[in-house]
Protein backbone atom coordinates (compact mmCIF):
# COMPACT_ATOMS: atom_id res chain seq x y z
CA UNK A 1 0.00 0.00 0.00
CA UNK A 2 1.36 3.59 -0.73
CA UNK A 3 3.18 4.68 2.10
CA UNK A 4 1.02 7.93 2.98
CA UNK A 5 1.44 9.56 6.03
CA UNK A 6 0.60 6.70 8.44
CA UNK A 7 3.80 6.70 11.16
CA UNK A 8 3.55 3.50 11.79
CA UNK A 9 3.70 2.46 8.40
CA UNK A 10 6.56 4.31 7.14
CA UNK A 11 8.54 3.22 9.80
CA UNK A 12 7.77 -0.61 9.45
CA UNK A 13 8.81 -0.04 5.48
CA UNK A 14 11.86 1.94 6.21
CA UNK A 15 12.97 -0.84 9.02
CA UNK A 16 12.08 -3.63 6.43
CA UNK A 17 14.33 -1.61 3.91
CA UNK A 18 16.90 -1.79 6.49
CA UNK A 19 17.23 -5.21 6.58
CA UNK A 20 16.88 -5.71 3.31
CA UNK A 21 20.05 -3.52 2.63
CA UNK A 22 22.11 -5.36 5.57
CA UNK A 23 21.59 -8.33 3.72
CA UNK A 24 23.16 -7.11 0.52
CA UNK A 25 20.37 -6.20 -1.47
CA UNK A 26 19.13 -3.05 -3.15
CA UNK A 27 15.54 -2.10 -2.41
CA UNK A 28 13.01 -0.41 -4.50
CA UNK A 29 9.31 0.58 -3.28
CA UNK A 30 6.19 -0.16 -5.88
CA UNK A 31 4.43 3.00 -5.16
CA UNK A 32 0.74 1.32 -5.91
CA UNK A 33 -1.59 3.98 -5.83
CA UNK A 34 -4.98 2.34 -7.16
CA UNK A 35 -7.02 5.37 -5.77
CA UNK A 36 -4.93 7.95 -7.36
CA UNK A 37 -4.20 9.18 -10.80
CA UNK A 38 -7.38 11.17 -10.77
CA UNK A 39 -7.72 15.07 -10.44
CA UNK A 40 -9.50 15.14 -7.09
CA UNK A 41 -6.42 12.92 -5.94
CA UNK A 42 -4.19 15.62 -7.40
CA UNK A 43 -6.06 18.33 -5.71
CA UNK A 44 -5.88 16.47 -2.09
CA UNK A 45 -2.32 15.63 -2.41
CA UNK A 46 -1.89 19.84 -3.31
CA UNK A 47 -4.46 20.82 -0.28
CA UNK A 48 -2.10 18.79 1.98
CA UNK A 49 1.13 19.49 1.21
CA UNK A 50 1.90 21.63 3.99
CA UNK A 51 0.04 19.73 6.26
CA UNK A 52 2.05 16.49 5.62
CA UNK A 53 5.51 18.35 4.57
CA UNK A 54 7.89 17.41 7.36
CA UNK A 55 6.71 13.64 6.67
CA UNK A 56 7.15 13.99 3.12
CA UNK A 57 10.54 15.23 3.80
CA UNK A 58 11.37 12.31 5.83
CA UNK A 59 10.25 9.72 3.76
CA UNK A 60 12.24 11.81 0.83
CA UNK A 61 14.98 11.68 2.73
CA UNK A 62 14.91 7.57 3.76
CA UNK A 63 13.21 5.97 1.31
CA UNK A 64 15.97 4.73 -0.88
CA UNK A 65 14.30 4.47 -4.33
CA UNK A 66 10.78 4.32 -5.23
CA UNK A 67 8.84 4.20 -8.76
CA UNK A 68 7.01 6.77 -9.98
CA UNK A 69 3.00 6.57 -9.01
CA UNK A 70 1.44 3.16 -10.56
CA UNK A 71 -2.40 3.06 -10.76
CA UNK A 72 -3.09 0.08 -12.17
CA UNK A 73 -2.82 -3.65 -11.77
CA UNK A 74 -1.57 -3.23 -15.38
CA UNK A 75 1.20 -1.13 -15.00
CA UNK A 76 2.50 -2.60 -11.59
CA UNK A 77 2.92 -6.28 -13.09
CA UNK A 78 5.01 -4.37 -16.28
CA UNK A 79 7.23 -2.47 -14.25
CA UNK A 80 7.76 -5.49 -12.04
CA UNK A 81 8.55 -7.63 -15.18
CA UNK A 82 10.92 -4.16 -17.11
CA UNK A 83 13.15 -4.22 -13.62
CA UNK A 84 13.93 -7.85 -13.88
CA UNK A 85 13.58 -7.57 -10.31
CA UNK A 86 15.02 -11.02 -8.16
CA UNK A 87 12.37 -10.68 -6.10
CA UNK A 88 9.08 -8.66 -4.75
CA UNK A 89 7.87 -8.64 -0.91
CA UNK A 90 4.59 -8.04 0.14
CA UNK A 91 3.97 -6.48 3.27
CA UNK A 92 4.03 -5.71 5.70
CA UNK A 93 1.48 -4.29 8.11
CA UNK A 94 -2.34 -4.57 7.32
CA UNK A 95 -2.02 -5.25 2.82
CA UNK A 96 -4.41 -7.85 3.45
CA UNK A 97 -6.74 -6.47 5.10
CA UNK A 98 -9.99 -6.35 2.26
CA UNK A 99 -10.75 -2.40 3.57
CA UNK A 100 -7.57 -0.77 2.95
CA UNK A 101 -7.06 -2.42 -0.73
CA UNK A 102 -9.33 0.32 -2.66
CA UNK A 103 -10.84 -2.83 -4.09
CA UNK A 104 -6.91 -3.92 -5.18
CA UNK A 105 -7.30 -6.98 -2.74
CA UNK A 106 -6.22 -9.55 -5.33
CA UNK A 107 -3.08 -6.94 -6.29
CA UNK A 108 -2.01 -7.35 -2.65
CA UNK A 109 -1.63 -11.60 -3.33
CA UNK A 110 -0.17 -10.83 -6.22
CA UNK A 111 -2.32 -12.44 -8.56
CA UNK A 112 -0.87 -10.36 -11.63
CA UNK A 113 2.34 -12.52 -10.98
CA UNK A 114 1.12 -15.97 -10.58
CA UNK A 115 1.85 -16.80 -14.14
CA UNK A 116 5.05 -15.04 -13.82
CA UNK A 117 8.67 -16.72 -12.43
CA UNK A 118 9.83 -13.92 -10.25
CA UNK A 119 10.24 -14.63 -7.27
CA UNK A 120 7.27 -13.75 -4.59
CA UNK A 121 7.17 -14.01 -0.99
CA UNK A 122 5.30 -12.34 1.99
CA UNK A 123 7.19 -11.33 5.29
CA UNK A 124 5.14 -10.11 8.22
CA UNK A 125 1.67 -9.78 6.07
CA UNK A 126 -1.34 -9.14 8.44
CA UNK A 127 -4.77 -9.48 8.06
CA UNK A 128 -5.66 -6.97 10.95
CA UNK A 129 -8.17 -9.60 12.48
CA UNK A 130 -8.71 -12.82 13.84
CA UNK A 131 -11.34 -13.88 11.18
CA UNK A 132 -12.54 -12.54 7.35
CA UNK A 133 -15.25 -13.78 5.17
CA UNK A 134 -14.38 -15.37 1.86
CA UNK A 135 -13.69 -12.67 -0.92
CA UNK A 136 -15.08 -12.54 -4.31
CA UNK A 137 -11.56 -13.78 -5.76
CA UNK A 138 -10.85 -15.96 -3.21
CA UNK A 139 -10.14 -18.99 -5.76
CA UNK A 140 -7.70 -16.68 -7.24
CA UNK A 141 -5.94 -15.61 -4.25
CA UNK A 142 -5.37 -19.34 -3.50
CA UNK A 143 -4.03 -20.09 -6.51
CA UNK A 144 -1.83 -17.05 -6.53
CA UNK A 145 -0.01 -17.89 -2.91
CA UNK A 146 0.67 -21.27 -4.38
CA UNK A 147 2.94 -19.55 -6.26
CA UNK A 148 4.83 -18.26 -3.58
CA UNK A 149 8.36 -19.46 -2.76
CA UNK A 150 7.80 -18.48 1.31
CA UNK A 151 4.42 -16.88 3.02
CA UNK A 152 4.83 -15.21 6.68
CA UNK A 153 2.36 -13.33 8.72
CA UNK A 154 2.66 -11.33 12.00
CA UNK A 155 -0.12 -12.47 14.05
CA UNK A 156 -0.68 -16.21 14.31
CA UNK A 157 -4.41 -15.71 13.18
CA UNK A 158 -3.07 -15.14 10.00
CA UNK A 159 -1.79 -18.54 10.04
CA UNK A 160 -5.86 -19.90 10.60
CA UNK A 161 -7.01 -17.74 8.22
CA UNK A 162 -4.81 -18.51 5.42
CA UNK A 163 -5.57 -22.36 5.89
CA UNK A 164 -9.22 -22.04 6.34
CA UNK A 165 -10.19 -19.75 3.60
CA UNK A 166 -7.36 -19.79 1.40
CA UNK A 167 -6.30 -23.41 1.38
CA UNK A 168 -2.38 -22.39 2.72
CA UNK A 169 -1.16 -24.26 5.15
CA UNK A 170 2.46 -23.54 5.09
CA UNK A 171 2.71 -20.05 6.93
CA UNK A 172 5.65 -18.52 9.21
CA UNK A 173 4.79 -16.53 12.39
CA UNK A 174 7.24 -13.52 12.57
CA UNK A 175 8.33 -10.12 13.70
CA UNK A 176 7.17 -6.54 12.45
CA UNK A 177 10.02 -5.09 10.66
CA UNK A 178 9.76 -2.99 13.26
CA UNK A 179 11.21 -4.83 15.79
CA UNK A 180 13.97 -6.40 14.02
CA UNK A 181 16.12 -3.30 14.60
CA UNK A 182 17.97 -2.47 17.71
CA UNK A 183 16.89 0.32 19.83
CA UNK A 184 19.88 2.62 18.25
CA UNK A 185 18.56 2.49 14.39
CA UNK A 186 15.50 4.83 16.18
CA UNK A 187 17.81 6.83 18.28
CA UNK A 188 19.73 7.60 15.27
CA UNK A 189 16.51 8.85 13.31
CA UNK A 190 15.84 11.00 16.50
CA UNK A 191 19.32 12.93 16.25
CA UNK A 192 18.93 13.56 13.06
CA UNK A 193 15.70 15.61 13.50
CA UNK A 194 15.08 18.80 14.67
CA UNK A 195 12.98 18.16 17.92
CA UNK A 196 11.26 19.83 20.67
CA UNK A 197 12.00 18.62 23.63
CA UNK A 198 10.08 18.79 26.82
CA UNK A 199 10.03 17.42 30.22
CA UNK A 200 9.25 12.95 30.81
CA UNK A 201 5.75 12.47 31.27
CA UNK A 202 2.85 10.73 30.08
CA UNK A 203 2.54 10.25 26.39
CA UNK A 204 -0.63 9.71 24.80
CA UNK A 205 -0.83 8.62 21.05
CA UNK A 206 -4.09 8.07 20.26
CA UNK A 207 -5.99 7.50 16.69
CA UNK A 208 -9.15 7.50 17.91
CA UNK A 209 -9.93 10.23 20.67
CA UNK A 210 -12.64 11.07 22.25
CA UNK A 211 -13.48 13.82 24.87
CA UNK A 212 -14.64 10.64 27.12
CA UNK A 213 -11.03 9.27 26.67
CA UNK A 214 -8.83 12.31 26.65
CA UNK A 215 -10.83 13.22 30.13
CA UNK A 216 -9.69 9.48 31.44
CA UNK A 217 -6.48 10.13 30.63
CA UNK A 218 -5.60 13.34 31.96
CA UNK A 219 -7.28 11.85 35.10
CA UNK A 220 -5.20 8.82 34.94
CA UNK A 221 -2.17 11.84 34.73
CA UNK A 222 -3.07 13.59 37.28
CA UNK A 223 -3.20 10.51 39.81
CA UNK A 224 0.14 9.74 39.13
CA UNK A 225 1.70 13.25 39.11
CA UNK A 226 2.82 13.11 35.19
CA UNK A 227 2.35 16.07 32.63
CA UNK A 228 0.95 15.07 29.64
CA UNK A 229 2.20 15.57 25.82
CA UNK A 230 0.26 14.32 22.63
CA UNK A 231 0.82 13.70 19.08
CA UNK A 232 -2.73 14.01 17.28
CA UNK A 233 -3.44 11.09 14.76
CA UNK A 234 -5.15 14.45 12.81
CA UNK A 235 -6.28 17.72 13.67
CA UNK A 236 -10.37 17.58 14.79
CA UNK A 237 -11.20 20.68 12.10
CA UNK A 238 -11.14 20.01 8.14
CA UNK A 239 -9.21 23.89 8.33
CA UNK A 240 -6.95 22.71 11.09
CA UNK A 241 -6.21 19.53 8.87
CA UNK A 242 -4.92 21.81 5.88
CA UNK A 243 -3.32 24.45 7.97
CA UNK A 244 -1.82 22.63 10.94
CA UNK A 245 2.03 20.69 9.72
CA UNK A 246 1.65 17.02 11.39
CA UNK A 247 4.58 16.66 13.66
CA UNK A 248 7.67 15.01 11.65
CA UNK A 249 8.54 11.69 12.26
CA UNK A 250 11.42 11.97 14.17
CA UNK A 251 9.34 13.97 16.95
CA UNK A 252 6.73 11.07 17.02
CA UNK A 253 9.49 8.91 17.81
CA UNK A 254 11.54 11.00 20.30
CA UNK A 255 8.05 11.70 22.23
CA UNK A 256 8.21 7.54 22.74
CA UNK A 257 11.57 7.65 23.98
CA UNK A 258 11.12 10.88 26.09
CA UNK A 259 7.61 9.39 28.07
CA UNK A 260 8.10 8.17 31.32
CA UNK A 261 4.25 6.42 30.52
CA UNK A 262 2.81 5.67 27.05
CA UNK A 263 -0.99 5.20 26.37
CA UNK A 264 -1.63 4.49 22.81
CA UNK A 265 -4.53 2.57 20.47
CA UNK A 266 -2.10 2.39 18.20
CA UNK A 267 0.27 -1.26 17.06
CA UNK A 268 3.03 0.94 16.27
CA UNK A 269 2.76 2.92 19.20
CA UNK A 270 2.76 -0.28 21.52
CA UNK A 271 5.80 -1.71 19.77
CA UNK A 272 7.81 1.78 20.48
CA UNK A 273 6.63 1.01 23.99
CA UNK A 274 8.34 -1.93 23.86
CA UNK A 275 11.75 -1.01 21.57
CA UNK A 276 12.46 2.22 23.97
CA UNK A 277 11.47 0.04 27.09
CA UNK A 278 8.63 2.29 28.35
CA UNK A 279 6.29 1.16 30.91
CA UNK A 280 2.52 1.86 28.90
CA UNK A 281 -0.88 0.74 28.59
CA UNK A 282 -2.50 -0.32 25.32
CA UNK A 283 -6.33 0.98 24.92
CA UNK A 284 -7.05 -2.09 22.05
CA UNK A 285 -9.01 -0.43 19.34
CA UNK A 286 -11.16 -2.87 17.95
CA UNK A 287 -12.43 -1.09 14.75
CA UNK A 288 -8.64 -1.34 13.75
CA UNK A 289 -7.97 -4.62 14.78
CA UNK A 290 -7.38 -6.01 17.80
CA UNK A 291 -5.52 -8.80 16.91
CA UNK A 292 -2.73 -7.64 16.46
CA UNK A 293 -2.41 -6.37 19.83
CA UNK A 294 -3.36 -9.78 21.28
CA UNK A 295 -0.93 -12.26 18.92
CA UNK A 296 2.48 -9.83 20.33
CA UNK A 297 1.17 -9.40 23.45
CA UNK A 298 0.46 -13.06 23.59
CA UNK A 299 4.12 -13.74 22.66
CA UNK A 300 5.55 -11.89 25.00
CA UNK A 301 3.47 -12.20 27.76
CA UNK A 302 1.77 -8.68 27.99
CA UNK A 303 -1.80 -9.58 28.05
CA UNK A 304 -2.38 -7.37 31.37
CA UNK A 305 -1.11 -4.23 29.39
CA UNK A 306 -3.85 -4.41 26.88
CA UNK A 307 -7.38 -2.46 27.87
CA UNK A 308 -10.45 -2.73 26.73
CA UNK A 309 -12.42 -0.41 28.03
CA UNK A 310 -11.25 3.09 28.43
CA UNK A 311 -12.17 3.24 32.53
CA UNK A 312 -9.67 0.35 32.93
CA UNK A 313 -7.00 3.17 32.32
CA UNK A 314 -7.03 4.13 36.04
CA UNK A 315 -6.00 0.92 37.35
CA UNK A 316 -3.48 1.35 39.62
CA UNK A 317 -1.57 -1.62 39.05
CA UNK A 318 -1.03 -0.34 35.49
CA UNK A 319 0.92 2.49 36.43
CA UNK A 320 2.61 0.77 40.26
CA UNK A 321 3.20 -2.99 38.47
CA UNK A 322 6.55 -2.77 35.69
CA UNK A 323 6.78 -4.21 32.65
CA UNK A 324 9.91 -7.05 32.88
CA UNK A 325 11.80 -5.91 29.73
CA UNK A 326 14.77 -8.29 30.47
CA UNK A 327 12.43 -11.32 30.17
CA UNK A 328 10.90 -9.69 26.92
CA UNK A 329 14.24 -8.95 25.63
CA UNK A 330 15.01 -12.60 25.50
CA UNK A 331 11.85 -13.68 24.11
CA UNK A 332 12.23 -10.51 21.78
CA UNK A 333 16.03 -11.48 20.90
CA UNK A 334 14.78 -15.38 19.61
CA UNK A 335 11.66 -14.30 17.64
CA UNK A 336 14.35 -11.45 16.04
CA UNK A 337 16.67 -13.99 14.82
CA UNK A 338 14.03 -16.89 13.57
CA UNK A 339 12.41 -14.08 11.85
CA UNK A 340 15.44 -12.48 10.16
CA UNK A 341 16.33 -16.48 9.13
CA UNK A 342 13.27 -16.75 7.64
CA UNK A 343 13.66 -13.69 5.56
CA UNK A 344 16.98 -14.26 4.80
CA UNK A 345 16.47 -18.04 3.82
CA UNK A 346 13.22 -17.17 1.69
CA UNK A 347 15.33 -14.76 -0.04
CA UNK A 348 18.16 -17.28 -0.50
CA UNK A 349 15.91 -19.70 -2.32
């Protein structure tokens, strides 16, 4: 999916590119844009330049090489096919999750390649949910990851559902790119932003706010003596969302590794938590997905960090009982290296 400005999403690309390059290949993104090439596209992409410019910048300045806009199914399988590429990757994050694919699900299993004998393989693919109803091409799809030389998901409901509706039985649980990196790659982004720094406190990330839960969680602030700093998912106005610049990546980050407390709804958000070794509280927002929230948190035994309802912020315990990072960093440090394996073997073959 195009990278937009979705944090969490640029930074799982730019991690995956990463790796990618530390094992000795070159990297190049398929900007598929199935919803664009149109002029109200053009116009909403010129209404929010401003608005998005310090993420623009930072994707200009990591992304290492990207392809011009591609609209269509057509055009994506040609360029694919003029590179000579020696392999494409889908994922990861949520490209198989039937909402966000403009109608492009099929483009996602890379159906336009199934006839084709470049090499395909999924790392860290997700599904955003524990079950899905049977799509339209679903006879397709299956015959499309047949074609695959390796399939890997991130939460192990992606395993199920790739069995049960697709026919696939030969999945890989693994990492978000995300977490394949040590702590450092992040800090390095951080120092080479310009940031605002301000005193450790509570930071709340949030997607979906409400006054309900921004009222809960100044409470849950107050109680435990912490100031409180926010990064707004977007500005509540349709003026403030063309006039107001969206904090650069680098900030969203160093806020993480400032906080003395996180409270997020977001994945990305909780796995920052968990890179920069902040105590935090997950408020799992189902309408996004909640399993991928339970599958990590399952993994690394974190269940009691996940919420889900916004009044079980003010638990005590949540603030007075810490997180063990030094058990999660083991568990952490063997998924890292079967998951890297994987990609590295898949790659290989």
């Amino acid at each position: 999916m195009p990278l937009t400005q979705n944090y969490g999403g640029i930074l799982q690309f730019i991690a995956l590119q990463q790796v990618l390059t530390s094992f000795g290949y070159n990297t190049l993104l398929l900007d598929f844009q199935p919803s664009g090439g149109t002029a109200k596209a053009w116009l909403k992409s010129l209404l929010f330049q401003y608005s998005f410019g310090n993420i623009n910048r930072f994707k200009k300045r990591y992304v290492v090489e990207q392809t011009e806009p591609i609209y269509t199914v057509q055009e994506l399988r040609k360029v694919v096919l003029d590179r000579q590429l020696a392999a494409v990757i889908v994922g990861s994050d949520q490209v198989w999750q039937e909402r966000f694919t403009q109608g492009n699900l099929g483009a996602y299993f890379l159906h336009f390649l199934k006839d084709d004998s470049v090499p395909k393989l999924a790392y860290a693919t997700s599904f955003g949910t524990t079950k899905i109803e049977p799509p339209i091409d679903a006879a397709e799809i299956s015959e499309a990851l047949q074609t695959f030389t390796a399939i890997s998901v991130r939460e192990d409901s992606g395993k199920t559902i790739l069995a049960d509706v697709f026919g696939y039985s030969d999945a890989t649980h693994v990492l978000d790119p995300t977490l394949l990196l040590p702590t450092s790659f992040y800090e390095s982004l951080i120092s080479e932003g310009e940031i605002k720094t301000s005193n450790p406190g509570l930071f709340a990330y949030v997607l979906d706010e409400t006054d309900e839960l921004r009222a809960q969680i100044e409470q849950f602030a107050e109680s435990n003596n912490l100031s409180v700093s926010k990064i707004k998912h977007r500005p509540t106005t349709k003026i403030g969302q063309l006039l107001q610049q969206k904090p650069s990546v680098e900030q969203w980050l160093y806020e993480f590794k400032n906080a003395k407390f996180v409270v997020t709804d977001s994945y990305h958000g909780m796995l920052l938590s968990i890179i920069f070794e902040k105590q935090f509280v997950v408020l799992v927002n189902q309408k996004r997905g909640a399993a991928r929230f339970e599958s990590l948190s399952r993994q690394l035994n974190l269940e009691e960090r996940l919420v889900h309802s916004l009044f079980e912020i003010n638990r005590k315990e949540l603030f007075q009982k810490k997180i063990a990072f030094a058990e999660i960093d083991t568990t952490l440090a063997d998924l890292r290296t079967k998951s890297l394996a994987f990609l590295q073997k898949s790659l290989a073959n």
